[in-house]
C-alpha atoms as a PDB file:
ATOM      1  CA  UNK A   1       7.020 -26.188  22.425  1.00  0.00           C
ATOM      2  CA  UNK A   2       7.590 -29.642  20.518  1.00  0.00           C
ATOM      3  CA  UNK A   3       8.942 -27.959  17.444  1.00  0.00           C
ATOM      4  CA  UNK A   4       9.730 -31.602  15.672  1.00  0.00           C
ATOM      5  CA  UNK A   5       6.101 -32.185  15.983  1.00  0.00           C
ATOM      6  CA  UNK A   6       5.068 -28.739  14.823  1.00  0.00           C
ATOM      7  CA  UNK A   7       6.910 -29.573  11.801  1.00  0.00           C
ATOM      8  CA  UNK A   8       5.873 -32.517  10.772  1.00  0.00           C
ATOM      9  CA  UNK A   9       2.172 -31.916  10.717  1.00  0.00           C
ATOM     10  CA  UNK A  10       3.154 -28.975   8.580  1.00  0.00           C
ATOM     11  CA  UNK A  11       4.925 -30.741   5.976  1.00  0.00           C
ATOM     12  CA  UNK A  12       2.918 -33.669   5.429  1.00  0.00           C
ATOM     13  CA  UNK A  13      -0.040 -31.199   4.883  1.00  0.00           C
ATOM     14  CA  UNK A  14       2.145 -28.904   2.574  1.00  0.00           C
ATOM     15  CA  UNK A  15       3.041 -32.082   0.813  1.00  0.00           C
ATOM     16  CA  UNK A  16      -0.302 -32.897   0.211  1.00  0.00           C
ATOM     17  CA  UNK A  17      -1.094 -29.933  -1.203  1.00  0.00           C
ATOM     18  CA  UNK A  18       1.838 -30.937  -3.773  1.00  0.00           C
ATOM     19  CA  UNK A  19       0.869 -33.883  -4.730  1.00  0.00           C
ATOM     20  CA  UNK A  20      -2.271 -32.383  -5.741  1.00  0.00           C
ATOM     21  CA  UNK A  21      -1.417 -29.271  -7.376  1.00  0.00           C
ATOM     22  CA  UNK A  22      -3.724 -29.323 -10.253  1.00  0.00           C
ATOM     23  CA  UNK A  23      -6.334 -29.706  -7.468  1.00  0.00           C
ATOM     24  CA  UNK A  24      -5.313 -27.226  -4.958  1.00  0.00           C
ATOM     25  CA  UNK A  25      -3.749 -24.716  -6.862  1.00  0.00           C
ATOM     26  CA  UNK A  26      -4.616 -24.513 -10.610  1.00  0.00           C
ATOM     27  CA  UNK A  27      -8.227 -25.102 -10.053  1.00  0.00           C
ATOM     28  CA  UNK A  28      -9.040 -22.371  -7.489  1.00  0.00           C
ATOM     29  CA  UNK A  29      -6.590 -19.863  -9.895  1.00  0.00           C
ATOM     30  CA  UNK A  30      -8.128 -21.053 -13.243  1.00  0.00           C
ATOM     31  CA  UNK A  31     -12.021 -20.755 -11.778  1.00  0.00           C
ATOM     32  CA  UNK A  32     -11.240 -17.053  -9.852  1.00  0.00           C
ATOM     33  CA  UNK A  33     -10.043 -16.230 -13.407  1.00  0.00           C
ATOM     34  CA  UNK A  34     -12.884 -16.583 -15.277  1.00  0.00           C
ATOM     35  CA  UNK A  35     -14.855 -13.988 -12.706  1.00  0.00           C
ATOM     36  CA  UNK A  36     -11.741 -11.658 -14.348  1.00  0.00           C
ATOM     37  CA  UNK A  37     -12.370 -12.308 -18.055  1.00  0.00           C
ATOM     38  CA  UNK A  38     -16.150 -12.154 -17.383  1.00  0.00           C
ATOM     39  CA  UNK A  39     -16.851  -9.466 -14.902  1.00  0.00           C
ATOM     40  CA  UNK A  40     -13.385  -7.706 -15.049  1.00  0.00           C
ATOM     41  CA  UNK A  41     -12.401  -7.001 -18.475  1.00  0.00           C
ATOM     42  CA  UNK A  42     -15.492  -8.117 -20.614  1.00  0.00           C
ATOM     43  CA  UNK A  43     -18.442  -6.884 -18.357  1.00  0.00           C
ATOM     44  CA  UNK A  44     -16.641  -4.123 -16.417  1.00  0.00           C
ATOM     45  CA  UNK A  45     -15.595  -2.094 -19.243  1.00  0.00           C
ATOM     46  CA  UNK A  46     -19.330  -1.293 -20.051  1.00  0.00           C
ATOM     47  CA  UNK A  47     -20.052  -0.639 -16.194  1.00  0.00           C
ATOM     48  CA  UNK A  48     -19.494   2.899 -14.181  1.00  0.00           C
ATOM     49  CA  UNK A  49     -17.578   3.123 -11.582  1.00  0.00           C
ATOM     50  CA  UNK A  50     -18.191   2.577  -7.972  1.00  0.00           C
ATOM     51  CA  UNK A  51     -16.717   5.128  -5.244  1.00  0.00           C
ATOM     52  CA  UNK A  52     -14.001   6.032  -8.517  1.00  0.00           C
ATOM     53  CA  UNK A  53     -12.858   2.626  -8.957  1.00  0.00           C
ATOM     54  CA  UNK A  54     -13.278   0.755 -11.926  1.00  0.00           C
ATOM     55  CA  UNK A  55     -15.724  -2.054 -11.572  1.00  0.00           C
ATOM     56  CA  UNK A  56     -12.979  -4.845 -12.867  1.00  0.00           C
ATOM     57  CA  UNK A  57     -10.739  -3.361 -10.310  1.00  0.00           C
ATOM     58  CA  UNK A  58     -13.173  -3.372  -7.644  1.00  0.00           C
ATOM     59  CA  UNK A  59     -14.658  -6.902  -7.351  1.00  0.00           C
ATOM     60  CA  UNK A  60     -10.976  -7.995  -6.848  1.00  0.00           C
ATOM     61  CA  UNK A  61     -10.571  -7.730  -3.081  1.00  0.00           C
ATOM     62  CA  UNK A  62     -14.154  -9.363  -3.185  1.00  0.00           C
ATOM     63  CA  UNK A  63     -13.349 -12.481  -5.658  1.00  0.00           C
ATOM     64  CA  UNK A  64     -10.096 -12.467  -3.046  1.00  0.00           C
ATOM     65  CA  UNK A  65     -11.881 -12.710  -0.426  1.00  0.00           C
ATOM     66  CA  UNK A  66     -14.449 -15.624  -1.964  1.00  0.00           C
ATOM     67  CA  UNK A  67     -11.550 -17.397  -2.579  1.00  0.00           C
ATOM     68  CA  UNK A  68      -9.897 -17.754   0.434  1.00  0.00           C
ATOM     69  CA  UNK A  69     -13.133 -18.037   2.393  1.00  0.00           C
ATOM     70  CA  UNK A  70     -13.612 -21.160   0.886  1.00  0.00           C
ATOM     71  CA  UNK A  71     -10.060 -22.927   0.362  1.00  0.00           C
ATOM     72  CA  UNK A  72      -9.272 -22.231   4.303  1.00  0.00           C
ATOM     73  CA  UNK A  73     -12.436 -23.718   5.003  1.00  0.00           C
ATOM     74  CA  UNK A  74     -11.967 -26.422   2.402  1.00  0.00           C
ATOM     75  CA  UNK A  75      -8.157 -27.000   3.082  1.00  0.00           C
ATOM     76  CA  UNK A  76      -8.537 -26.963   6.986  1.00  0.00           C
ATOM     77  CA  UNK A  77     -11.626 -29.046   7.325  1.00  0.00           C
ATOM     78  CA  UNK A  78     -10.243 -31.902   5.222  1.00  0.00           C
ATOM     79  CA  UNK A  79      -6.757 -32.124   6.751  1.00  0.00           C
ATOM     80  CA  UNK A  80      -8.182 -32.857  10.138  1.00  0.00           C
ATOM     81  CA  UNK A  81     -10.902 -34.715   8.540  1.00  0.00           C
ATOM     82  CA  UNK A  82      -8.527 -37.494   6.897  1.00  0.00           C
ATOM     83  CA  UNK A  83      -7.182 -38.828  10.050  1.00  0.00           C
ATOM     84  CA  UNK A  84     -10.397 -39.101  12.152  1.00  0.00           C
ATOM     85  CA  UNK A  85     -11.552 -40.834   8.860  1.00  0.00           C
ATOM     86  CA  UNK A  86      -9.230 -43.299   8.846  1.00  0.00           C
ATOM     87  CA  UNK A  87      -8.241 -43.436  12.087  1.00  0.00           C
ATOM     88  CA  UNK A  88      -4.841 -42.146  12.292  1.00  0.00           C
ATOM     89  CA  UNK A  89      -5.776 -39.294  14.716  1.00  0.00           C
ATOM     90  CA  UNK A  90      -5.337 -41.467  17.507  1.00  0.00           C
ATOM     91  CA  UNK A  91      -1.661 -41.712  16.820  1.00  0.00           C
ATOM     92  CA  UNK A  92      -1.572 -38.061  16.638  1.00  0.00           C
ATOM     93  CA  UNK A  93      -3.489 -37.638  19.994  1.00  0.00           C
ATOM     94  CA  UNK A  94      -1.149 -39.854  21.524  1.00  0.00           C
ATOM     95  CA  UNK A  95       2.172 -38.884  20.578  1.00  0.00           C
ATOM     96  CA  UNK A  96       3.649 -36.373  22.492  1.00  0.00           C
ATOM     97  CA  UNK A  97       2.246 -32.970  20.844  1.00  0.00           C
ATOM     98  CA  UNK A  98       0.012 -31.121  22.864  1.00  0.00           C
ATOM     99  CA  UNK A  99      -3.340 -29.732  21.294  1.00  0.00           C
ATOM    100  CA  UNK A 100      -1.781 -26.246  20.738  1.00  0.00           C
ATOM    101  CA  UNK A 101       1.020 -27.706  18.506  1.00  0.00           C
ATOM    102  CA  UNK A 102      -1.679 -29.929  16.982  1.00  0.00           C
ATOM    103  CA  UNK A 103      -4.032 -26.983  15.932  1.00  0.00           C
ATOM    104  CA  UNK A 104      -0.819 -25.232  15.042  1.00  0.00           C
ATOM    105  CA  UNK A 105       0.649 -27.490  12.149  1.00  0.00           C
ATOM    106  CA  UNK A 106      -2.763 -27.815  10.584  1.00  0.00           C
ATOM    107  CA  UNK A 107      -4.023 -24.507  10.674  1.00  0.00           C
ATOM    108  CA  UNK A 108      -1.130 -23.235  10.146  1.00  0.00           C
ATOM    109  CA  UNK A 109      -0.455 -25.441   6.681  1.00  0.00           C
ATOM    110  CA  UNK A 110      -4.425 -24.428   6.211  1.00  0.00           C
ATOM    111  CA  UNK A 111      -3.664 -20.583   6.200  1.00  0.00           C
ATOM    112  CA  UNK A 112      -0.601 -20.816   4.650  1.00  0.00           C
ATOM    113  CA  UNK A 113      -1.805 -22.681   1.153  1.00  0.00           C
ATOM    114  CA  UNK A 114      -5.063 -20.059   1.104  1.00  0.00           C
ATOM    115  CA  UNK A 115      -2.446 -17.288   2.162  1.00  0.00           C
ATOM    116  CA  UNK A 116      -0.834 -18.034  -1.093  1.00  0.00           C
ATOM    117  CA  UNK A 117      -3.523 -18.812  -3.699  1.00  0.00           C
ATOM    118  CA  UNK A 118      -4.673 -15.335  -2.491  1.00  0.00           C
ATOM    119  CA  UNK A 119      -1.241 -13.830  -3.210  1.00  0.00           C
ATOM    120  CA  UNK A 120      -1.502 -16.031  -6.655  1.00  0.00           C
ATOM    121  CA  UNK A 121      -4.876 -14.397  -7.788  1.00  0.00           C
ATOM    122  CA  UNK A 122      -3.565 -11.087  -6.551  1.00  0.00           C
ATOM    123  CA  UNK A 123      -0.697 -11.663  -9.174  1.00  0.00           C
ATOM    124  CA  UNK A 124      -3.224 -13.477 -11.919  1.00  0.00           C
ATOM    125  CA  UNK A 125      -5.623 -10.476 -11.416  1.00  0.00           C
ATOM    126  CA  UNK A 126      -3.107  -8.021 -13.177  1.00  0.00           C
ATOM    127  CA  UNK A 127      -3.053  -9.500 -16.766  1.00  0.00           C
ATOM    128  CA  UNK A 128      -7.122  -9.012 -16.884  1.00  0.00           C
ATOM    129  CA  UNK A 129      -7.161  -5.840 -14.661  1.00  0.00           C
ATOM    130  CA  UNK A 130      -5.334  -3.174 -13.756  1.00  0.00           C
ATOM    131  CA  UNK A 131      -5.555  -2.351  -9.623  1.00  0.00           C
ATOM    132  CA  UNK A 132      -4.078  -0.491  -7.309  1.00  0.00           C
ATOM    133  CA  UNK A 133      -2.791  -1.695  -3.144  1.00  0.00           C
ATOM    134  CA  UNK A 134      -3.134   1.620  -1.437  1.00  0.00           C
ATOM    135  CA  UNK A 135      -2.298   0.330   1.731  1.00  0.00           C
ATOM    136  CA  UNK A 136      -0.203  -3.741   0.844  1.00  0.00           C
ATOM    137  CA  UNK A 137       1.101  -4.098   4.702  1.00  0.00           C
ATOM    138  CA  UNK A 138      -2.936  -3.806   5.547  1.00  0.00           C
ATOM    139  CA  UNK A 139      -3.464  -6.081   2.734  1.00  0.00           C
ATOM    140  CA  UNK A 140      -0.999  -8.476   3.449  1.00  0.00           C
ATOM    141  CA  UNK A 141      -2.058  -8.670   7.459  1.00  0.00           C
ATOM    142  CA  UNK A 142      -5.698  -8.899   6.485  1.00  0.00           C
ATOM    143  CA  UNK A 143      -5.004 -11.531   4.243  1.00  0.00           C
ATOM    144  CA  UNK A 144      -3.099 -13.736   6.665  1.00  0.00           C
ATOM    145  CA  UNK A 145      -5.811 -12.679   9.482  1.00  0.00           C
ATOM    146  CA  UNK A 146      -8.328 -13.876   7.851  1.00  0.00           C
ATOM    147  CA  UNK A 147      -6.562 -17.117   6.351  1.00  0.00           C
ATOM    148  CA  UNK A 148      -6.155 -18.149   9.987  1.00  0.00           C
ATOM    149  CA  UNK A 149      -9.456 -16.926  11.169  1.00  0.00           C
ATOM    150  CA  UNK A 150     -11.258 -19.343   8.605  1.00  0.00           C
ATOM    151  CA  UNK A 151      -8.650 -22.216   8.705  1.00  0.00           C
ATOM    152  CA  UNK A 152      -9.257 -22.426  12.313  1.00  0.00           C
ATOM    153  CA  UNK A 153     -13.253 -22.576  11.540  1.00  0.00           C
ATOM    154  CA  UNK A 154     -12.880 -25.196   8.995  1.00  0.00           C
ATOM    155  CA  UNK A 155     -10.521 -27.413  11.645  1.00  0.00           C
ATOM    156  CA  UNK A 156     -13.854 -26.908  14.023  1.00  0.00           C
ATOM    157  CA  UNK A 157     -16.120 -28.497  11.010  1.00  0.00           C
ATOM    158  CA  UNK A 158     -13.302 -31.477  10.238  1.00  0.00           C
ATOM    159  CA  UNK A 159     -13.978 -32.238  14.177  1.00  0.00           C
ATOM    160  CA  UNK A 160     -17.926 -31.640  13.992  1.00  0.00           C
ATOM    161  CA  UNK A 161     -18.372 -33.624  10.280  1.00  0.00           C
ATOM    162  CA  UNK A 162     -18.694 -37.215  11.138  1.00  0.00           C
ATOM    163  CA  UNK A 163     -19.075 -37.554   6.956  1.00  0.00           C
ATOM    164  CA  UNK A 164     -18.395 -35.911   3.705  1.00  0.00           C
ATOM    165  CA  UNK A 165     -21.403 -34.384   2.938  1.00  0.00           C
ATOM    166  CA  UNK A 166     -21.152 -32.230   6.267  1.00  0.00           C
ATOM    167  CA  UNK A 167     -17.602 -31.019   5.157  1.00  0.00           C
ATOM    168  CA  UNK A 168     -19.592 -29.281   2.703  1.00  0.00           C
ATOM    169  CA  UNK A 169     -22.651 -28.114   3.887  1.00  0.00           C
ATOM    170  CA  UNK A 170     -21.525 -25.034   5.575  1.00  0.00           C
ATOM    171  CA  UNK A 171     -19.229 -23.890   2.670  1.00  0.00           C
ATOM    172  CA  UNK A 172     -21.614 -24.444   0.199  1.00  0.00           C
ATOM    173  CA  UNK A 173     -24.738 -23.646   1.949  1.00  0.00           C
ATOM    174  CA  UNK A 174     -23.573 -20.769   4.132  1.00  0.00           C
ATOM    175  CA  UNK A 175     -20.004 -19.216   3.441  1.00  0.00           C
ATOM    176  CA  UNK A 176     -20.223 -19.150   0.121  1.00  0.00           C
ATOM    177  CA  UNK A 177     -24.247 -17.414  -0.109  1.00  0.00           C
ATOM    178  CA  UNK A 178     -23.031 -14.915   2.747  1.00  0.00           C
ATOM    179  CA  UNK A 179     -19.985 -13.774  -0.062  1.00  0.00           C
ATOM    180  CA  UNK A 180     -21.685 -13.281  -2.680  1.00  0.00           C
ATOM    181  CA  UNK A 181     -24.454 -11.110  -0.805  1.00  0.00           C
ATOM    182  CA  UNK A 182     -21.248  -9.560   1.459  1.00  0.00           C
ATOM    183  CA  UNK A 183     -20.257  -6.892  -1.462  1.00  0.00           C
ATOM    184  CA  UNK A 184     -18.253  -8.908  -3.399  1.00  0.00           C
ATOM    185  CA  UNK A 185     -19.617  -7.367  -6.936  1.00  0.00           C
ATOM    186  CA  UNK A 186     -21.201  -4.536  -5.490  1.00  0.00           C
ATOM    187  CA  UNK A 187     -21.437  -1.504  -3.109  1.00  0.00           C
ATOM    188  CA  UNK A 188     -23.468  -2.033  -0.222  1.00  0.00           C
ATOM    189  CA  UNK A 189     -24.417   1.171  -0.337  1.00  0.00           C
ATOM    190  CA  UNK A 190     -26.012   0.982  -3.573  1.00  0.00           C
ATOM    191  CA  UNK A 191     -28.593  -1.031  -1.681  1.00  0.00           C
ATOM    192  CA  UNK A 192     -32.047   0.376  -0.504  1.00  0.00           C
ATOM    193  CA  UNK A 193     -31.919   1.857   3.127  1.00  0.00           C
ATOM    194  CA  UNK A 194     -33.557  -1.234   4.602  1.00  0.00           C
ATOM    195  CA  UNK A 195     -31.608  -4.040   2.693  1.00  0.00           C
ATOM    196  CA  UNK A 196     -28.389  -2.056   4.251  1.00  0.00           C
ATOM    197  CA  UNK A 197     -29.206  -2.707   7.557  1.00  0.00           C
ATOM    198  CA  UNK A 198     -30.123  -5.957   7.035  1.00  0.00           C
ATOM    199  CA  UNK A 199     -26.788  -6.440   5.310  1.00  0.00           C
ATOM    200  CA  UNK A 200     -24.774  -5.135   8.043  1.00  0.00           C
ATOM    201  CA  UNK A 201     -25.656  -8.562  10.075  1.00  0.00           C
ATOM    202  CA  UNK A 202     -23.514 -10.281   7.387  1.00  0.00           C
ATOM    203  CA  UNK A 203     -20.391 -10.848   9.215  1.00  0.00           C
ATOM    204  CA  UNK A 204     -18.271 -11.409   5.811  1.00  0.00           C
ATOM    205  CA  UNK A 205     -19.238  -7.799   4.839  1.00  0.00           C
ATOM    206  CA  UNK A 206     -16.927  -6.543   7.240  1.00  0.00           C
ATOM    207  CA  UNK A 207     -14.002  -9.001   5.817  1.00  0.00           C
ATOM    208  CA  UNK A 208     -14.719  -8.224   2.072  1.00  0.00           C
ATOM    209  CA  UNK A 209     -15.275  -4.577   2.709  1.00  0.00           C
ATOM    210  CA  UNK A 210     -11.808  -4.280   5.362  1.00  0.00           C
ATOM    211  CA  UNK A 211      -9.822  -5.760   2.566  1.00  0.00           C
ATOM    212  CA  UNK A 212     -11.337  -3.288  -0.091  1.00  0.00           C
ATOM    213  CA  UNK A 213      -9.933  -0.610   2.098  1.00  0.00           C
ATOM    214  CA  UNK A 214      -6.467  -1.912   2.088  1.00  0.00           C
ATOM    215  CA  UNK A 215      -6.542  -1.815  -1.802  1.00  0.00           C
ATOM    216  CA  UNK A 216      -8.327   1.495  -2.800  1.00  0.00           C
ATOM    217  CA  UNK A 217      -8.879   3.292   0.484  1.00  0.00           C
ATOM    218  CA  UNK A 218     -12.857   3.044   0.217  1.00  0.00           C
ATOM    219  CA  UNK A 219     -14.906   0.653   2.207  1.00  0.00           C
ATOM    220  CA  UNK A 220     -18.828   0.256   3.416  1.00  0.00           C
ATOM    221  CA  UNK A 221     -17.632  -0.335   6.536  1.00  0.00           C
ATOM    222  CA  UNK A 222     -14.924   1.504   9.052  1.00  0.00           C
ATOM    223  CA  UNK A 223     -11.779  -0.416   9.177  1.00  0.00           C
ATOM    224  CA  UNK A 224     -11.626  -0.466  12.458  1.00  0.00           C
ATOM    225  CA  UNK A 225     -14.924  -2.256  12.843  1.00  0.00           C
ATOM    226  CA  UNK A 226     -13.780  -4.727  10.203  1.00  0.00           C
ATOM    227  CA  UNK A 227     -10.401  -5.716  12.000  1.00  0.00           C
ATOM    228  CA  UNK A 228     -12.284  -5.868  15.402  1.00  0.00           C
ATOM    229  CA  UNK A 229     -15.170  -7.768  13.617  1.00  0.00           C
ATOM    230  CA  UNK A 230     -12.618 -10.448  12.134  1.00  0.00           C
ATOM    231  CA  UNK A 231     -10.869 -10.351  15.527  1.00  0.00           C
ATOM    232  CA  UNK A 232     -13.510 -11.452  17.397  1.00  0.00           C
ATOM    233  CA  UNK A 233     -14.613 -14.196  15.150  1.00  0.00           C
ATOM    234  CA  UNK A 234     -11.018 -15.579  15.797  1.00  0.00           C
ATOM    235  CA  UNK A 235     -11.277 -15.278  19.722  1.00  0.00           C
ATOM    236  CA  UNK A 236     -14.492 -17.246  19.180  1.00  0.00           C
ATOM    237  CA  UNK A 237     -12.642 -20.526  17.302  1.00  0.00           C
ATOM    238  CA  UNK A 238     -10.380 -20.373  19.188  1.00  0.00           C
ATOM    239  CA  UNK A 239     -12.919 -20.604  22.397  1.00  0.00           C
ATOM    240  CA  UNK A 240     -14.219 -23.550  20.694  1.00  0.00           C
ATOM    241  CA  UNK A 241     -10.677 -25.426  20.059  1.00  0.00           C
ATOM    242  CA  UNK A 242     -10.160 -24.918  23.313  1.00  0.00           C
ATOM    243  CA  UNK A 243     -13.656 -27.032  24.293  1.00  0.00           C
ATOM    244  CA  UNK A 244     -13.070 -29.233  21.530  1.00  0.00           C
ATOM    245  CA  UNK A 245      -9.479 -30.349  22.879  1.00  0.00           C
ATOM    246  CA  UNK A 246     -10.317 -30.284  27.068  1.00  0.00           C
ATOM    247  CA  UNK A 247     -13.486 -32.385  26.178  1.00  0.00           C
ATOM    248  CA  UNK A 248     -12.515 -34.368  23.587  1.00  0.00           C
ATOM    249  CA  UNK A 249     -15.715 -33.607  21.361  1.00  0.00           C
ATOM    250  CA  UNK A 250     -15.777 -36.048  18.556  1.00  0.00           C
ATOM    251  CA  UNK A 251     -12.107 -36.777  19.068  1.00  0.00           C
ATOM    252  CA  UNK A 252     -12.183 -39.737  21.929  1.00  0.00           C
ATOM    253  CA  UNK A 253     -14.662 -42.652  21.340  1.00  0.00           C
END
């Protein structure tokens, strides 16, 4: 294992992420905010509870969730993007990392900026709300599960985008629709019968509603289900970084 090499794909994206903290960091904390001065404290303290958690308190794994959905997409997809953009990933290719290492230092960098925006919000969240982490080792594994999960599908759509508009047409058009109708503000269960079912196909129910658990101890959906739900969405990127790498899709002229 080239550690060197491991390294200094790591940094340089860390750096980036640096040199652009206004960007990166302040925007995504500033923007989640505003759901907690809106919903939390100013709309939430006229709503009733749901399953004996306080509304504020309850959209908080969701607006997590949203969050990090989004920036491991965003973060991921763009990091691998840059070089094919300008070239450079041809001197990555060729220097003497293998693909493993590769997908390592960006995804890891990816997951480990989203991992700690979450942790940020999760920290920001307490001067508007008051919450409770039943369960913060679940929490905290979630968390990172699902950072790397979603870093590893945005480094599949910085491969697939051959321009900028793609790098946002599945966050914006897809992810980000599938959260909001995944339970982030509300109970499945306070949906009709039908609209439940049809619900259950939304695979970011099982994310939003397995990190719920870890906070209050109530989800919509079995914990189990959600961890083997997010599990198998990982196995699946990394199935396709796998054909990506041994054909060279969109990576060798």
């Amino acid at each position: 294992m080239n550690l060197y090499g491991i390294r200094a794909i790591y940094q340089f994206e860390m750096n980036r992420m640096r040199r652009t903290l206004l960007q990166s960091v302040a925007s995504p904390v500033i923007s989640t905010s505003l759901y907690f001065v809106v919903f939390g404290a100013a709309i939430g303290s006229r709503m009733a509870e749901i399953d004996g958690v306080g509304y504020g308190a309850f959209i908080i794994p969701g607006l997590i969730m949203l969050m990090l959905l989004n920036e491991s997409i965003s973060n991921a997809s763009f990091g691998i993007y840059m070089p094919k953009f300008t070239g450079t990933i041809y001197e990555v290719l060729s220097a003497p990392v293998s693909p493993l290492e590769i997908v390592i230092g960006y995804v890891g960098a990816a997951a480990t900026k989203s991992t700690i925006l979450g942790l940020l919000i999760l920290l920001t969240a307490r001067i508007f709300v008051p919450y409770e982490i039943q369960h913060p080792f679940w929490m905290l594994g979630f968390l990172v599960l699902t950072a790397i999960t979603f870093s590893l599908f945005g480094f599949i759509i910085g491969i697939w985008a051959d321009g900028f508009e793609k790098l946002q047409i599945i966050p914006l058009m897809i992810v980000t629709p599938l959260a909001f109708l995944g339970g982030s503000f509300y109970s499945i269960n306070m949906l009709p019968p039908l609209w439940q079912t049809i619900t259950l196909f939304n695979p970011v129910v099982y994310l939003i509603s397995g990190f719920r658990w870890s906070f209050y101890g109530v989800a919509d959906v079995h914990m189990a289900v959600s961890l083997a739900m997010t599990s198998i969405f990982l196995f699946i990127c990394i199935a396709i970084v796998w054909w990506i790498f041994r054909t060279g899709y969109r990576l060798k002229p």
